[in-house]
PDB file of N, CA and C in Angstrom:
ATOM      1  N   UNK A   1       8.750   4.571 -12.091  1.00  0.00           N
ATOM      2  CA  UNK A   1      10.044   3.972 -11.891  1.00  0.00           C
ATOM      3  C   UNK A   1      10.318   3.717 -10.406  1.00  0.00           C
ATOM      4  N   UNK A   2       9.731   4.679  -9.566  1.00  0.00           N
ATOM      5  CA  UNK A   2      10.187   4.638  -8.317  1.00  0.00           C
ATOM      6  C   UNK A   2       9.627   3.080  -7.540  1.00  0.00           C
ATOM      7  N   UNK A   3       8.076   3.211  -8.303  1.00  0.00           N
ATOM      8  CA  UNK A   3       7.026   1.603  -7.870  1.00  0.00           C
ATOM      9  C   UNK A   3       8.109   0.608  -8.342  1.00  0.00           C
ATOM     10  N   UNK A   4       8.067   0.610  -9.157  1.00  0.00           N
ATOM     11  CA  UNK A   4       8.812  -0.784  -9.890  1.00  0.00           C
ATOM     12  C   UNK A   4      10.051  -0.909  -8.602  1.00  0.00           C
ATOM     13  N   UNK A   5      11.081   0.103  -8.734  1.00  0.00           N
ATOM     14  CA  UNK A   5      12.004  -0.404  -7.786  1.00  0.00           C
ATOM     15  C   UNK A   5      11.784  -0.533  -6.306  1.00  0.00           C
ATOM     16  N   UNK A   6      10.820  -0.134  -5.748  1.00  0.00           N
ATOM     17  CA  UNK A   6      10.283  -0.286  -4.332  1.00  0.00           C
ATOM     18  C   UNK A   6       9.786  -1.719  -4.519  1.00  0.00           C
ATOM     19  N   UNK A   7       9.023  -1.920  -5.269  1.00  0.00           N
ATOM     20  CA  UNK A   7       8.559  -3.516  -5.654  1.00  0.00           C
ATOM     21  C   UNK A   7      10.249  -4.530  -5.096  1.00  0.00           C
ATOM     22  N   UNK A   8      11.059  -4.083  -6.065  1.00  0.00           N
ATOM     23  CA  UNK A   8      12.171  -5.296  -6.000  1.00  0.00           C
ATOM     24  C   UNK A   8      12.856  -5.219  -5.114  1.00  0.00           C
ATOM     25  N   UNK A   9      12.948  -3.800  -4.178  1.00  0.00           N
ATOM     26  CA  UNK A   9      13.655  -4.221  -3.081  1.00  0.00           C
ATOM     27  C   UNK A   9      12.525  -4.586  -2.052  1.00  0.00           C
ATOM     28  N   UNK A  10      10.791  -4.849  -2.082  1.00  0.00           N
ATOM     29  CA  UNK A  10      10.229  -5.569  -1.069  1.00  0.00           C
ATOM     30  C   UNK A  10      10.883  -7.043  -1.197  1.00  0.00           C
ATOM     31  N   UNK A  11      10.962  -7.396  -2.458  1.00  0.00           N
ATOM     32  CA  UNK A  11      11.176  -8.710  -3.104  1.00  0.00           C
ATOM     33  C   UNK A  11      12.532  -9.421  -2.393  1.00  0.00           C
ATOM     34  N   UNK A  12      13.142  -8.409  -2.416  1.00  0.00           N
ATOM     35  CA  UNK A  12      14.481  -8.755  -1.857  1.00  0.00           C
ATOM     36  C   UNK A  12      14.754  -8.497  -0.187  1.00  0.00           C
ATOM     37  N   UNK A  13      13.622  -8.058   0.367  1.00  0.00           N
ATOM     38  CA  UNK A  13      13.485  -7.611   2.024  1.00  0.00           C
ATOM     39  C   UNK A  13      14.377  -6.690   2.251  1.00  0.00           C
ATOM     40  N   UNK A  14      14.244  -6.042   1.381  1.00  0.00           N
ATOM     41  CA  UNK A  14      15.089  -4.372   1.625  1.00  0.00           C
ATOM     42  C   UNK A  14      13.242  -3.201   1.723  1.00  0.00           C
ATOM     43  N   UNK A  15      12.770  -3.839   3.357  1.00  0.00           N
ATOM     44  CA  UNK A  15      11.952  -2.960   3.418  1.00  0.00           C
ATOM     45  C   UNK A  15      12.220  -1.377   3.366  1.00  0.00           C
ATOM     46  N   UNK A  16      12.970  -1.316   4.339  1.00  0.00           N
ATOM     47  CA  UNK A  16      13.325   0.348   4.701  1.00  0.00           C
ATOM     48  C   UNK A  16      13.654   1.083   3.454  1.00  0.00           C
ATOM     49  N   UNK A  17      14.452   0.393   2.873  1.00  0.00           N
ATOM     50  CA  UNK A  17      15.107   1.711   1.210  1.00  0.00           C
ATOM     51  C   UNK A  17      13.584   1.672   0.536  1.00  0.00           C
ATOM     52  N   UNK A  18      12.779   0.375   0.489  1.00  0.00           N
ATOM     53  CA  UNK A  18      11.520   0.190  -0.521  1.00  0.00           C
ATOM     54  C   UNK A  18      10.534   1.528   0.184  1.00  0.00           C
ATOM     55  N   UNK A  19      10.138   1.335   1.674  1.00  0.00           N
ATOM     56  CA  UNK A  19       9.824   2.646   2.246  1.00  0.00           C
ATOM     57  C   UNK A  19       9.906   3.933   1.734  1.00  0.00           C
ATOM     58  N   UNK A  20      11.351   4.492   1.868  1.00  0.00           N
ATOM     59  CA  UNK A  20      11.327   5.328   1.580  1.00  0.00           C
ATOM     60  C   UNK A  20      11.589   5.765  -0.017  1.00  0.00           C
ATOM     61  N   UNK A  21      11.640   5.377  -0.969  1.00  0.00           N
ATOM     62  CA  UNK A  21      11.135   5.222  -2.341  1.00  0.00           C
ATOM     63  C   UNK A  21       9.432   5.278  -2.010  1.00  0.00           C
ATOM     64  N   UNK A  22       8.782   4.627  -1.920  1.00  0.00           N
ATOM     65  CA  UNK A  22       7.696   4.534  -1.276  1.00  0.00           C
ATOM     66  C   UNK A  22       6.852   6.327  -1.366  1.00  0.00           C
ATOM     67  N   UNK A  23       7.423   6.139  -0.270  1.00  0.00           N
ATOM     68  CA  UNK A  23       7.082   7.664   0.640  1.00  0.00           C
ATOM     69  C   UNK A  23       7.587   8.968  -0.311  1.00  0.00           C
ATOM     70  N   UNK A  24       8.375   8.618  -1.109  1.00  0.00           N
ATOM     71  CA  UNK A  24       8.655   9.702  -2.620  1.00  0.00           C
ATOM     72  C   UNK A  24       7.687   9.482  -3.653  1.00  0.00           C
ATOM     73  N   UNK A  25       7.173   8.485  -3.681  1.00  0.00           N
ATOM     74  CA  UNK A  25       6.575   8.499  -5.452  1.00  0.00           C
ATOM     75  C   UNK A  25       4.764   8.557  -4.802  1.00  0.00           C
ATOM     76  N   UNK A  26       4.697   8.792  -3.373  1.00  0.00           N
ATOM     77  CA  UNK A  26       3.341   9.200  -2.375  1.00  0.00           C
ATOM     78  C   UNK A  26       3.453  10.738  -2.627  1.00  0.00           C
ATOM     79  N   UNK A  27       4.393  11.598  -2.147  1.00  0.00           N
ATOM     80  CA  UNK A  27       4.385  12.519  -2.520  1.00  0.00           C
ATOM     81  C   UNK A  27       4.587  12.999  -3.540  1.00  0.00           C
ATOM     82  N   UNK A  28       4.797  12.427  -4.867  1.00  0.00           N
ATOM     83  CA  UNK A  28       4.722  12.996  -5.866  1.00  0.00           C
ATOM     84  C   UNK A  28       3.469  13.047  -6.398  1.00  0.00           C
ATOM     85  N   UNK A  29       2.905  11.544  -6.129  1.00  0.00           N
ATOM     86  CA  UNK A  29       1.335  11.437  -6.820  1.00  0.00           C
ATOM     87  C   UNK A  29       0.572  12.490  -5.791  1.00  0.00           C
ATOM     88  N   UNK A  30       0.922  13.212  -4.870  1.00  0.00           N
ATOM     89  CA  UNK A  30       0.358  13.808  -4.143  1.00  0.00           C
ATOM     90  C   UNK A  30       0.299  15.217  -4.350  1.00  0.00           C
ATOM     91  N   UNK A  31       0.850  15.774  -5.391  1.00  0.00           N
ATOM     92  CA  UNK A  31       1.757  17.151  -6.060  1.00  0.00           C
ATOM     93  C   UNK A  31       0.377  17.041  -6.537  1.00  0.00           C
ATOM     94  N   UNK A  32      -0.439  18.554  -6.435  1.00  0.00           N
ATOM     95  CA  UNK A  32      -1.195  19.218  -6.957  1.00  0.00           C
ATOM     96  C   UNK A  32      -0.514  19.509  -8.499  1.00  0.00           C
ATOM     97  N   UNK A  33       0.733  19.732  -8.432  1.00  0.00           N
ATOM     98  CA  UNK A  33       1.165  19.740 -10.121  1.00  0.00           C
ATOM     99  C   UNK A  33       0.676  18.938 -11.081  1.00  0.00           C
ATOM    100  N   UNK A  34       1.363  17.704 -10.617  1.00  0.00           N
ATOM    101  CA  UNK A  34       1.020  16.684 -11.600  1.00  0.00           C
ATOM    102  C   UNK A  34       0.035  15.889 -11.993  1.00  0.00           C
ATOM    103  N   UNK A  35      -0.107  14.954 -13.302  1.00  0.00           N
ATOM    104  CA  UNK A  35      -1.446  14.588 -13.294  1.00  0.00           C
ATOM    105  C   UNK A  35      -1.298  13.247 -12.702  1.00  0.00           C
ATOM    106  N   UNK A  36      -1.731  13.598 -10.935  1.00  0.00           N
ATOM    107  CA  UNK A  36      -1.472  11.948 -10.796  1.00  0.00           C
ATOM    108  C   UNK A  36      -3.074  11.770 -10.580  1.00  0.00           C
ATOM    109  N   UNK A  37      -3.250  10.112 -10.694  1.00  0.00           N
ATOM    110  CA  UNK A  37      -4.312   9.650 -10.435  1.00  0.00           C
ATOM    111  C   UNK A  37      -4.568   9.171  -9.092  1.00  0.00           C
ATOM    112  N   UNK A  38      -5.703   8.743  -9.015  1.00  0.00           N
ATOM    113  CA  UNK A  38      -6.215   8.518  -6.965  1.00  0.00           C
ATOM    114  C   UNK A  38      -5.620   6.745  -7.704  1.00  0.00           C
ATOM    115  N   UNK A  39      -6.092   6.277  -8.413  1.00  0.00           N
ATOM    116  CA  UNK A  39      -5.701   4.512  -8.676  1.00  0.00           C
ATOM    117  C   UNK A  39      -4.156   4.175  -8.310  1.00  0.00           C
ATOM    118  N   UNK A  40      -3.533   5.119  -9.305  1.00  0.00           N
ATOM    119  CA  UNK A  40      -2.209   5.065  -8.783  1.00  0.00           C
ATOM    120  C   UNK A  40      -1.855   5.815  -7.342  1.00  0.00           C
ATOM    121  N   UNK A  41      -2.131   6.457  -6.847  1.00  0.00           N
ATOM    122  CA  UNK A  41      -1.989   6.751  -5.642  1.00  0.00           C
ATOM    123  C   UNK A  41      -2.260   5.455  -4.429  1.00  0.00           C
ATOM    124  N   UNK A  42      -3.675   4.684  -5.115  1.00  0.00           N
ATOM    125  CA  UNK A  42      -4.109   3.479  -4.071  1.00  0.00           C
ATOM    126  C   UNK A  42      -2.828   2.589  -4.182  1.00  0.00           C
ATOM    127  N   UNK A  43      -2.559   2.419  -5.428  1.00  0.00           N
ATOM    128  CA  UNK A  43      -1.198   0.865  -5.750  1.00  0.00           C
ATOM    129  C   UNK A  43      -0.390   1.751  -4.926  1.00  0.00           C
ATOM    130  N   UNK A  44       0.313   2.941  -4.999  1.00  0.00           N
ATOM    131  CA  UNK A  44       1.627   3.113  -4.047  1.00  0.00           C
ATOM    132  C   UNK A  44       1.589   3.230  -2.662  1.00  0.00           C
ATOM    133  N   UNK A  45       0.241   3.087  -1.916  1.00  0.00           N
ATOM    134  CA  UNK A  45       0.077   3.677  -0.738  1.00  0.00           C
ATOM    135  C   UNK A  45      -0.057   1.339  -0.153  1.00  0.00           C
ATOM    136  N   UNK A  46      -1.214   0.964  -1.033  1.00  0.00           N
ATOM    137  CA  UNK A  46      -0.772  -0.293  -1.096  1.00  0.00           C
ATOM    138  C   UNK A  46       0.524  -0.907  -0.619  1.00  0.00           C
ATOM    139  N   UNK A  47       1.424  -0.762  -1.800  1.00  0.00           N
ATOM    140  CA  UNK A  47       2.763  -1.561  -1.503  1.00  0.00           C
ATOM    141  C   UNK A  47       3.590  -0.451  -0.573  1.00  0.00           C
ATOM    142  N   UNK A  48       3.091   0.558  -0.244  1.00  0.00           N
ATOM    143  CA  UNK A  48       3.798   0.965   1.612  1.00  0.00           C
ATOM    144  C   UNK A  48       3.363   0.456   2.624  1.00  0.00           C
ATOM    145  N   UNK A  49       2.079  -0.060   2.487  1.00  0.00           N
ATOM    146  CA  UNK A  49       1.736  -1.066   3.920  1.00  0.00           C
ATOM    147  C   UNK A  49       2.278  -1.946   3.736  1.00  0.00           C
ATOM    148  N   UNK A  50       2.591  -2.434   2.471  1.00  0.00           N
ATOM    149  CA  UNK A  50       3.465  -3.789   2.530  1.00  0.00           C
ATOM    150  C   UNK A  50       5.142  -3.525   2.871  1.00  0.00           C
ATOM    151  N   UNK A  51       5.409  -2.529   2.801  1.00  0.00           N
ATOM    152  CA  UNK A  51       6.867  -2.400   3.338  1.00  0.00           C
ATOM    153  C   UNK A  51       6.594  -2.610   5.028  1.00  0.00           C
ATOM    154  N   UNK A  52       5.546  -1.456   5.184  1.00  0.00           N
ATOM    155  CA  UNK A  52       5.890  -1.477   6.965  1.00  0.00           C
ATOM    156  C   UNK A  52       5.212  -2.699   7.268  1.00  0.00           C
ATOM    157  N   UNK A  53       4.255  -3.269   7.276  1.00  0.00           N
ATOM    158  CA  UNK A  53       3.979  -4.401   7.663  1.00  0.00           C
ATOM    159  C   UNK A  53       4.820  -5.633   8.000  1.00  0.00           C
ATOM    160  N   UNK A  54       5.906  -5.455   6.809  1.00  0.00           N
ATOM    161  CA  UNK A  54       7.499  -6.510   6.481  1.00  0.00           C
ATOM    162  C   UNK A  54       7.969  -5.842   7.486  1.00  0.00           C
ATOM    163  N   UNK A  55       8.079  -4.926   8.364  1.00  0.00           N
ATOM    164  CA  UNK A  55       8.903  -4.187   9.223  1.00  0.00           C
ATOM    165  C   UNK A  55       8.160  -4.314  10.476  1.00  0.00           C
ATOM    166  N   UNK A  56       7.358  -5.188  10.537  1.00  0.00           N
ATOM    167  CA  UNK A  56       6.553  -5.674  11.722  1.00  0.00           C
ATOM    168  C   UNK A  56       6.018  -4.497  12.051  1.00  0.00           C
ATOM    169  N   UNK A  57       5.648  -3.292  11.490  1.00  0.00           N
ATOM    170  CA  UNK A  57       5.081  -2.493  12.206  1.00  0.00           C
ATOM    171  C   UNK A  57       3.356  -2.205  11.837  1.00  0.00           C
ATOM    172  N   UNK A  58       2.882  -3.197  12.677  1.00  0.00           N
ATOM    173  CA  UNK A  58       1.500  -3.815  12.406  1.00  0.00           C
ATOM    174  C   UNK A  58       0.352  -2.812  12.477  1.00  0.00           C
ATOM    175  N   UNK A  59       0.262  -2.121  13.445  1.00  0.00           N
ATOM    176  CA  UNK A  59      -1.037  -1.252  13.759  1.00  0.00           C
ATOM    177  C   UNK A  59      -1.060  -0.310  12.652  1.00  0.00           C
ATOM    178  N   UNK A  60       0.233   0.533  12.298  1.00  0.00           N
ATOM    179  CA  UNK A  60       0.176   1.513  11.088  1.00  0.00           C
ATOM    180  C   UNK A  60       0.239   0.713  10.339  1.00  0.00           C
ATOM    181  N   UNK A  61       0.138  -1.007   9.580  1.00  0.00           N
ATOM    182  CA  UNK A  61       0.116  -1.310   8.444  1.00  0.00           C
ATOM    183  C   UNK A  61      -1.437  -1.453   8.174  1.00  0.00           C
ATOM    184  N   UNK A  62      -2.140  -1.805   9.702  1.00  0.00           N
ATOM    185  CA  UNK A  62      -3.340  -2.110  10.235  1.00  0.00           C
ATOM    186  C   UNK A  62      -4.361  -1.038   9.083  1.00  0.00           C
ATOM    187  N   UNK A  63      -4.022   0.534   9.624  1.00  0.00           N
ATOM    188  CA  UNK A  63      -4.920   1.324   9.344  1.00  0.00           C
ATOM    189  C   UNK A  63      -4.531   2.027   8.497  1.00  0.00           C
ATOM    190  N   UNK A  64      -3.642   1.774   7.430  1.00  0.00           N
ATOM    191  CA  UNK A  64      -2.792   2.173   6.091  1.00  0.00           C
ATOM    192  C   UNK A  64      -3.583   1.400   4.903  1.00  0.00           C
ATOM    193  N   UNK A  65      -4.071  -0.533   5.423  1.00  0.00           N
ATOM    194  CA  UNK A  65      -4.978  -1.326   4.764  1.00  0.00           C
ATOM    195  C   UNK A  65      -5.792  -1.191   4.880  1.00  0.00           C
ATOM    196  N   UNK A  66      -6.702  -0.437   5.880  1.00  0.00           N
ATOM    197  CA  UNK A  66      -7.925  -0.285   5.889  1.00  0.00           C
ATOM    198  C   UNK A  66      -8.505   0.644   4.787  1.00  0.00           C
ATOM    199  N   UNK A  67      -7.670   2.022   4.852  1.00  0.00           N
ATOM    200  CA  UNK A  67      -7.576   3.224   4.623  1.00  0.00           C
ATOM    201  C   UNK A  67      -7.487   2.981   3.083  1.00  0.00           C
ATOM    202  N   UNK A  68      -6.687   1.924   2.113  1.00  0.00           N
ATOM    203  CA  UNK A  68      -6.254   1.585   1.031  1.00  0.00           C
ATOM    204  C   UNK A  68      -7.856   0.708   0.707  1.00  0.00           C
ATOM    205  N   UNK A  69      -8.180  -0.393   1.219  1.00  0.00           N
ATOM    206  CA  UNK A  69      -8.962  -1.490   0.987  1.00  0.00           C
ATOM    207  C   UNK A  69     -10.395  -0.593   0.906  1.00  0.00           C
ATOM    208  N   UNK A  70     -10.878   0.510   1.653  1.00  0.00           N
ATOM    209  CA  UNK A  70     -11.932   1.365   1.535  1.00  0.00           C
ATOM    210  C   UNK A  70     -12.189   1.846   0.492  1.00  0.00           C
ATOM    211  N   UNK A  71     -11.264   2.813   0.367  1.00  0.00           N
ATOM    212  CA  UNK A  71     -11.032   3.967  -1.077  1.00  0.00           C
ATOM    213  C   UNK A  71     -11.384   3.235  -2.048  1.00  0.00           C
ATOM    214  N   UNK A  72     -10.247   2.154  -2.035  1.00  0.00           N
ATOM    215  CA  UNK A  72     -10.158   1.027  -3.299  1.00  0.00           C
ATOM    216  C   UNK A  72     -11.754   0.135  -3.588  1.00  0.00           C
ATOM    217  N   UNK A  73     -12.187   0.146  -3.090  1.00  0.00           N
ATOM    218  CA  UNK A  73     -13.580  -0.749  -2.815  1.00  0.00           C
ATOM    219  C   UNK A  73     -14.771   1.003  -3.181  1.00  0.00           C
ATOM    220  N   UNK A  74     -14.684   2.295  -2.939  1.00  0.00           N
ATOM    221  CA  UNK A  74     -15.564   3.027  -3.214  1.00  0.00           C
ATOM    222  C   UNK A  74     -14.938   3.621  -4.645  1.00  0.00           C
ATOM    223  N   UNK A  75     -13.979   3.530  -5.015  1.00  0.00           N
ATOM    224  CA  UNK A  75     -13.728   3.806  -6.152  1.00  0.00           C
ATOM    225  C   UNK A  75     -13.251   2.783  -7.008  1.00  0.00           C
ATOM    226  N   UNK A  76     -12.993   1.603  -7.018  1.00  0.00           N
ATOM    227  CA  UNK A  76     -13.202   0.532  -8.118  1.00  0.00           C
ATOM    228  C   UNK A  76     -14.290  -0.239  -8.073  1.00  0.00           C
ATOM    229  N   UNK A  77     -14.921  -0.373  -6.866  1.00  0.00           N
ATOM    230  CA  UNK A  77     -15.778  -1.466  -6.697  1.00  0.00           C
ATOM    231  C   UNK A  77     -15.192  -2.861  -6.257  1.00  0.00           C
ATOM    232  N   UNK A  78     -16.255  -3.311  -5.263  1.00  0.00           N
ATOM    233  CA  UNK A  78     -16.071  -4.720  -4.215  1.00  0.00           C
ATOM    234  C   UNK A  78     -15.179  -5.832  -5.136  1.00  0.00           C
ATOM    235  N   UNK A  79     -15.667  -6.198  -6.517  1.00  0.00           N
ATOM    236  CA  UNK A  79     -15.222  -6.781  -7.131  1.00  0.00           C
ATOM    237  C   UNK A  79     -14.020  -6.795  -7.792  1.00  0.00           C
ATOM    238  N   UNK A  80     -13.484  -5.838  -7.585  1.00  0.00           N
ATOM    239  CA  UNK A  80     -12.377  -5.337  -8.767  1.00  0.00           C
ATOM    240  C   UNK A  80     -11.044  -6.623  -8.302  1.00  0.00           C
ATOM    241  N   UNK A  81     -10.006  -6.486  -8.510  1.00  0.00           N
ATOM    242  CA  UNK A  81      -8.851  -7.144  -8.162  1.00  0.00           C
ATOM    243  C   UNK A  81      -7.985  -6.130  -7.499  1.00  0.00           C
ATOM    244  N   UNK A  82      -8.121  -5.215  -8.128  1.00  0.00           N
ATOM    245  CA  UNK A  82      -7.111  -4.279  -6.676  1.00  0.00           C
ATOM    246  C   UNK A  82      -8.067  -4.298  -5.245  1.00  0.00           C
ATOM    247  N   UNK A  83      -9.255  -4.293  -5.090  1.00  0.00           N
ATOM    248  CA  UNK A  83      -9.859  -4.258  -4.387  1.00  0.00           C
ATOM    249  C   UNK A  83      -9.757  -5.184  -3.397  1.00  0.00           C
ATOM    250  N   UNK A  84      -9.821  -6.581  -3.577  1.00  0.00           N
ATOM    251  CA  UNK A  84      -9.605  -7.744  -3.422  1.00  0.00           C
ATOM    252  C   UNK A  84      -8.177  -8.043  -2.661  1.00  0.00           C
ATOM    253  N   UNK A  85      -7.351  -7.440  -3.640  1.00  0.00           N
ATOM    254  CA  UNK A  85      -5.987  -7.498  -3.489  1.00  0.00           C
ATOM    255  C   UNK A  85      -5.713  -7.295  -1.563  1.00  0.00           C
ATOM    256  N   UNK A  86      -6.430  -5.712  -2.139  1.00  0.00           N
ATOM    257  CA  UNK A  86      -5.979  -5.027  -0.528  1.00  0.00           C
ATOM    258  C   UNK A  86      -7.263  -5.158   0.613  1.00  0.00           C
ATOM    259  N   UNK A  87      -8.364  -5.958   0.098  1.00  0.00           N
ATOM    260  CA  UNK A  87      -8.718  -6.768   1.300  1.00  0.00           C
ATOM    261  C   UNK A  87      -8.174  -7.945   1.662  1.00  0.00           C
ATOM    262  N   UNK A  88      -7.836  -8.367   1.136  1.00  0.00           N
ATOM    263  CA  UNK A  88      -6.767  -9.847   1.650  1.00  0.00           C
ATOM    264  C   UNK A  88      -5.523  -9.224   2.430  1.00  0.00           C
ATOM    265  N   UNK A  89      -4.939  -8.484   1.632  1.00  0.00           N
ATOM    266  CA  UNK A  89      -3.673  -7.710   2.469  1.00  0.00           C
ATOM    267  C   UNK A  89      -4.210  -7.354   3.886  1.00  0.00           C
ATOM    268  N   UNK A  90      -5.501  -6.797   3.807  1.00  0.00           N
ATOM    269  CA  UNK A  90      -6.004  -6.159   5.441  1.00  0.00           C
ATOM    270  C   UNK A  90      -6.260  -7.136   6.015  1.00  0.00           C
ATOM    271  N   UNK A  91      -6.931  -8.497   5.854  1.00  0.00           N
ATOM    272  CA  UNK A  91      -7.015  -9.867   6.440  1.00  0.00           C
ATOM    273  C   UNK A  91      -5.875 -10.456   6.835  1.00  0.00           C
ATOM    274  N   UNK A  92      -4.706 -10.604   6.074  1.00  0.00           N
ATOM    275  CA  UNK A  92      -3.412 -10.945   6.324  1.00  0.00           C
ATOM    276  C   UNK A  92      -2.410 -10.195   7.527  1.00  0.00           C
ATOM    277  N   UNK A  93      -2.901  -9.161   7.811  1.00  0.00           N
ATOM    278  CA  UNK A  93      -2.334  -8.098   8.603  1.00  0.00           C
ATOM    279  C   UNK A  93      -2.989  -8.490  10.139  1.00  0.00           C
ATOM    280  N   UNK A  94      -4.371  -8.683   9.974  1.00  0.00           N
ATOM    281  CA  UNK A  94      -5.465  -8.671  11.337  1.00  0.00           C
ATOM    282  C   UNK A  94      -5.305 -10.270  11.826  1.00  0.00           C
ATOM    283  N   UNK A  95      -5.164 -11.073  10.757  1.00  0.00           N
ATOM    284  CA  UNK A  95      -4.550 -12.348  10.976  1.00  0.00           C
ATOM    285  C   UNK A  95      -3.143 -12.664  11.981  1.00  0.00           C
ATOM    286  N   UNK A  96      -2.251 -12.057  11.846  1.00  0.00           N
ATOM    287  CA  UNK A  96      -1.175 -11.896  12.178  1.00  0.00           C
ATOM    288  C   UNK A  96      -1.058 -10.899  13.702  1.00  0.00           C
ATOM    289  N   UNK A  97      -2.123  -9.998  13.557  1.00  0.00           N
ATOM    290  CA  UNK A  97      -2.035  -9.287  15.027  1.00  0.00           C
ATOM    291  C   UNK A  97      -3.408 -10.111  15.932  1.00  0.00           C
ATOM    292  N   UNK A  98      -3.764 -11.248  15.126  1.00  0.00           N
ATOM    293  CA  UNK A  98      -5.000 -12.019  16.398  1.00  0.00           C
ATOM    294  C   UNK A  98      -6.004 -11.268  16.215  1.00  0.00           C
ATOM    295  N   UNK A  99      -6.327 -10.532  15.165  1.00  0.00           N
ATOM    296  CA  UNK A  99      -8.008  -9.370  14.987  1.00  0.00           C
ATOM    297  C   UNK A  99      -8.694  -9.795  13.997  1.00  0.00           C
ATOM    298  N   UNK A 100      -9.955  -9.520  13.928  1.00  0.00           N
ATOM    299  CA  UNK A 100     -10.915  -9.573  13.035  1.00  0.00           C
ATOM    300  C   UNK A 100     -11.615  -8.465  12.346  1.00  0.00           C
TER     301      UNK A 100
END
């Protein structure tokens, strides 16, 4: 529930509230309690680079996509579409700060 509504306020450029929603449903999938998964952990850590990134804050969106686009690529594989997803996101980011 928390993804979904972090989703609609990126949608709506309500980075900061999407953030920190964000940064709650990170630490939850992060709770040794629960049964969270590393996949879902990649999608929420995902759409937090996309908050801060919307918040121009480039270098931590920099190595948040890297960090996402890796994992995601050794545990789905090169091909996958999340994979993909968040290598384009890391291209889109390095694009924007003039890097390769």
């Amino acid at each position: 529930m928390l993804l979904k509504a972090a989703k609609y306020e990126n949608t709506r450029g309500e980075y900061e509230s999407a953030e920190q929603r964000l940064l709650i449903a990170e630490k939850l999938r992060c709770d040794p309690s629960t049964d969270a998964d590393e996949r879902g952990l990649l999608t929420t850590r995902f759409h937090l680079c996309r908050s801060i990134f919307k918040q121009g804050r480039y270098k931590e969106a920099e190595l948040m996509a890297r960090s996402v686009a890796d994992r995601s690529k050794a545990l789905l594989g090169a091909q996958h579409s999340d994979t993909l997803a968040a290598s384009h996101h890391l291209g889109d980011i390095c694009n924007t700060m003039g890097n390769s």
